[in-house]
C-alpha atoms as a PDB file:
ATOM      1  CA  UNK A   1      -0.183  15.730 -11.117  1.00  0.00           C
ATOM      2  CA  UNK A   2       2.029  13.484  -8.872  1.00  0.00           C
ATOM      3  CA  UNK A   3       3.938  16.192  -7.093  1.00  0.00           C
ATOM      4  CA  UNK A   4       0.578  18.024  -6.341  1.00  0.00           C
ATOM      5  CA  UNK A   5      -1.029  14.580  -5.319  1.00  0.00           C
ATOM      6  CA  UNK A   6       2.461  14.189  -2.832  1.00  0.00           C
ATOM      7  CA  UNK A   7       2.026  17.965  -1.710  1.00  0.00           C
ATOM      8  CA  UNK A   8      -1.753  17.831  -1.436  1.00  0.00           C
ATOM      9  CA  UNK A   9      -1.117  14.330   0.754  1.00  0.00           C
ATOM     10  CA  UNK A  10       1.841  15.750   3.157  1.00  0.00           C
ATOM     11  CA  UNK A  11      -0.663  18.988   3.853  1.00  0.00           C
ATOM     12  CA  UNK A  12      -3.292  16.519   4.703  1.00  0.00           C
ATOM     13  CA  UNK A  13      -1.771  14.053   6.901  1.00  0.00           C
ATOM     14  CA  UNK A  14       0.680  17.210   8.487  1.00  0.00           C
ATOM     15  CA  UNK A  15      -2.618  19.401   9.697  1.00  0.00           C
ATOM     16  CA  UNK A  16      -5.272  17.328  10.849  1.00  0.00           C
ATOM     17  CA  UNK A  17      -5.349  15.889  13.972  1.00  0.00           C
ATOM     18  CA  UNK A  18      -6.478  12.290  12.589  1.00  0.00           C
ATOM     19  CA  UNK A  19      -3.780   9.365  13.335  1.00  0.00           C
ATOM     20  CA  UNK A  20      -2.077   7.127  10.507  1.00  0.00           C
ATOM     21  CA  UNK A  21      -4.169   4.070  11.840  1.00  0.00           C
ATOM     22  CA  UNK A  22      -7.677   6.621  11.406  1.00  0.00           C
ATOM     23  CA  UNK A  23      -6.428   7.910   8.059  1.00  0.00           C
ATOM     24  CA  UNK A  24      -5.492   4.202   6.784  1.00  0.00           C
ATOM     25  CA  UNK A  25      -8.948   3.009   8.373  1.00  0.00           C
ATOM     26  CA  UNK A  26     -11.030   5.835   5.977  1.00  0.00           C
ATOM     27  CA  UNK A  27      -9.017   4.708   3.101  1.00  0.00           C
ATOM     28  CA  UNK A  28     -10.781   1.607   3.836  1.00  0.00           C
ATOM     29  CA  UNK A  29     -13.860   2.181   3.608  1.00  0.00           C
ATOM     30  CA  UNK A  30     -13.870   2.907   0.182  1.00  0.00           C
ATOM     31  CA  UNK A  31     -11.399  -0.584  -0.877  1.00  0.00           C
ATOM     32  CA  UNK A  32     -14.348  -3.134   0.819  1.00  0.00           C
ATOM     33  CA  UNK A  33     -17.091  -2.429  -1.609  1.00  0.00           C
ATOM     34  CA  UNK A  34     -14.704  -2.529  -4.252  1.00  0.00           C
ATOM     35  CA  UNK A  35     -13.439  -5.883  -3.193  1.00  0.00           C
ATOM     36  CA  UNK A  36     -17.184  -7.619  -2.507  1.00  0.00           C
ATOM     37  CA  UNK A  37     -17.829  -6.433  -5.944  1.00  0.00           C
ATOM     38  CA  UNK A  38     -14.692  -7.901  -7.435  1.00  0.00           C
ATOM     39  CA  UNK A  39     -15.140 -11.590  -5.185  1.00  0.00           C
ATOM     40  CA  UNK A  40     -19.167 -11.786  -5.497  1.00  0.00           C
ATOM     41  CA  UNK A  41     -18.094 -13.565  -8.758  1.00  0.00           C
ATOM     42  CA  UNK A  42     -16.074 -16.225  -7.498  1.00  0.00           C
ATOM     43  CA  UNK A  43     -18.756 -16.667  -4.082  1.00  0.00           C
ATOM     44  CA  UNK A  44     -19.194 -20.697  -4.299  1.00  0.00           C
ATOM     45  CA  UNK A  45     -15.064 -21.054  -4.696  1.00  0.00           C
ATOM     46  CA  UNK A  46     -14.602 -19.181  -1.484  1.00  0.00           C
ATOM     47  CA  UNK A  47     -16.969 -20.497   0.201  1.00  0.00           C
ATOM     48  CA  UNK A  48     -15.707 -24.030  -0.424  1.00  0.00           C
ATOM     49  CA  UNK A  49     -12.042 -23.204  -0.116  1.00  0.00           C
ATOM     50  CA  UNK A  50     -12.008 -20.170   1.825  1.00  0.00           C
ATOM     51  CA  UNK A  51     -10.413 -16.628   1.135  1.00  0.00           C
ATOM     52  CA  UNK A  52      -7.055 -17.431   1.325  1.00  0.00           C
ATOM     53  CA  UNK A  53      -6.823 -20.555  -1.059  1.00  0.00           C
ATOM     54  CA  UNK A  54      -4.307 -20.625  -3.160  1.00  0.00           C
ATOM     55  CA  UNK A  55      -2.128 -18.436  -1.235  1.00  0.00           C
ATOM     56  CA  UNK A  56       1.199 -19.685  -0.285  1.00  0.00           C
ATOM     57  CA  UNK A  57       4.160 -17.982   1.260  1.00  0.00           C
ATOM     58  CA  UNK A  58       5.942 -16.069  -1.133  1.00  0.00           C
ATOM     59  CA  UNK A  59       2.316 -14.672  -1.494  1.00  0.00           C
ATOM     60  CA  UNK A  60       1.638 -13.494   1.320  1.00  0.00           C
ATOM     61  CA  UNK A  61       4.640 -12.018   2.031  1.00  0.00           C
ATOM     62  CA  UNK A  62       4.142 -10.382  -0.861  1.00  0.00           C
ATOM     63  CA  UNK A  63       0.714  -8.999   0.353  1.00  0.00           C
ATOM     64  CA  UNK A  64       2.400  -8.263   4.196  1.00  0.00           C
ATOM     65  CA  UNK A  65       5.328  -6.190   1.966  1.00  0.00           C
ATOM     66  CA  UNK A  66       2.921  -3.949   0.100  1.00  0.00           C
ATOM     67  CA  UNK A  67       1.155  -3.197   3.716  1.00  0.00           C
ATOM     68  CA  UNK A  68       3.864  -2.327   5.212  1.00  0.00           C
ATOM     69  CA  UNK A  69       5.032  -0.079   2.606  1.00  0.00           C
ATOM     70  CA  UNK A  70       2.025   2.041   2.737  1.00  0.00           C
ATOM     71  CA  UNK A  71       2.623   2.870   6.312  1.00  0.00           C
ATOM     72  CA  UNK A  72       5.776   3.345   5.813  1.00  0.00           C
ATOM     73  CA  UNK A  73       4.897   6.158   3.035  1.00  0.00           C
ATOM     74  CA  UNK A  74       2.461   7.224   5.291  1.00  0.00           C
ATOM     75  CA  UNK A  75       5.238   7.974   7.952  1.00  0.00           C
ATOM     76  CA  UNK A  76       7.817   9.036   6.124  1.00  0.00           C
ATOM     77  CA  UNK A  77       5.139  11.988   4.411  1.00  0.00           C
ATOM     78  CA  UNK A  78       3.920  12.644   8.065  1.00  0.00           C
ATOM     79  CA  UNK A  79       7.486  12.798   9.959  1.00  0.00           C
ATOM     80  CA  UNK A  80       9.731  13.627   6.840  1.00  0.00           C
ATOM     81  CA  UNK A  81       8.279  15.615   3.366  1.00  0.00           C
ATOM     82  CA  UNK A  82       7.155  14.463   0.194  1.00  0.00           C
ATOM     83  CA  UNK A  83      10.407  15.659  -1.135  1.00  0.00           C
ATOM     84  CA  UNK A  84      12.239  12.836   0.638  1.00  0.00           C
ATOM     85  CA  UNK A  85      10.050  10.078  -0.020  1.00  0.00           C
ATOM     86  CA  UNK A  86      10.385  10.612  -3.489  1.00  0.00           C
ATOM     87  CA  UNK A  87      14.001   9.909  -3.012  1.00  0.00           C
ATOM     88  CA  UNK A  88      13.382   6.933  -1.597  1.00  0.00           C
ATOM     89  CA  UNK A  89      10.814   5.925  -4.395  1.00  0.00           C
ATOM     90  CA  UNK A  90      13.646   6.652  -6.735  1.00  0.00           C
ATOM     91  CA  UNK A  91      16.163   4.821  -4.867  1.00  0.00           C
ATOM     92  CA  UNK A  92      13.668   1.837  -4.136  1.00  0.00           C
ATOM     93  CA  UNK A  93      13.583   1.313  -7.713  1.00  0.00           C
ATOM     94  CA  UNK A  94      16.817   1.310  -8.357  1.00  0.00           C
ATOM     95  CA  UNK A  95      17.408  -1.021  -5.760  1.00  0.00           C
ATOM     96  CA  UNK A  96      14.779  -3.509  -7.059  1.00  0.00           C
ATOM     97  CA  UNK A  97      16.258  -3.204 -10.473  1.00  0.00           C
ATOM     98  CA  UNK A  98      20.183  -3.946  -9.268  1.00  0.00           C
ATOM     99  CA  UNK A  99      18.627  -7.057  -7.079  1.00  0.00           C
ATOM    100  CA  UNK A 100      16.456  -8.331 -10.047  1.00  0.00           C
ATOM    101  CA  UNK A 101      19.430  -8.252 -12.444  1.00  0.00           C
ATOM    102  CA  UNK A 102      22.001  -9.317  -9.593  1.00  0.00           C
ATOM    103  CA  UNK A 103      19.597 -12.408  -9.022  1.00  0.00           C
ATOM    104  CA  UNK A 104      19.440 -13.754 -12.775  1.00  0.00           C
END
């Protein structure tokens, strides 16, 4: 199901005429309901301490990482093919697991 999810993806973003920043923008859509429904709970807390409480640095460079990411899968499917950014899935893990062992 992945490869036809990364085949069904590079024929989608290769042959419409819709940008990166549109495509990303529809995608969305559909993540703010999901995410009122998932903060409605914890309402009074934000509203006292605001959205971003808690969050530090490492955090949100975290958070600014996994954007990034995204477009950069985005542009890799739309300029490359889903061929090579499975390669540099691959690789990407087996970076992350020589710098998490190196780091120990």
């Amino acid at each position: 199901l992945s490869g036809f999810a990364n085949v069904y993806f590079e024929k989608l973003v290769k042959t419409t005429p819709a940008s990166i920043w549109v495509r990303n923008l529809q995608l969305a859509v559909f993540t703010v309901p999901q995410s009122l429904c998932l903060t409605w709970k914890d309402r009074t807390a934000i509203a006292a301490h605001g959205l971003l409480s808690g969050m530090d640095g490492p955090v949100l460079a975290a958070v600014s990482l996994k954007a990034l990411g995204g477009l950069v899968v985005a542009s890799t499917v739309k300029y490359a093919d889903s061929l090579l950014k499975s390669f540099a899935t691959a690789i990407s893990i087996i970076l992350t697991c020589l710098l998490s062992v190196r780091g120990r």
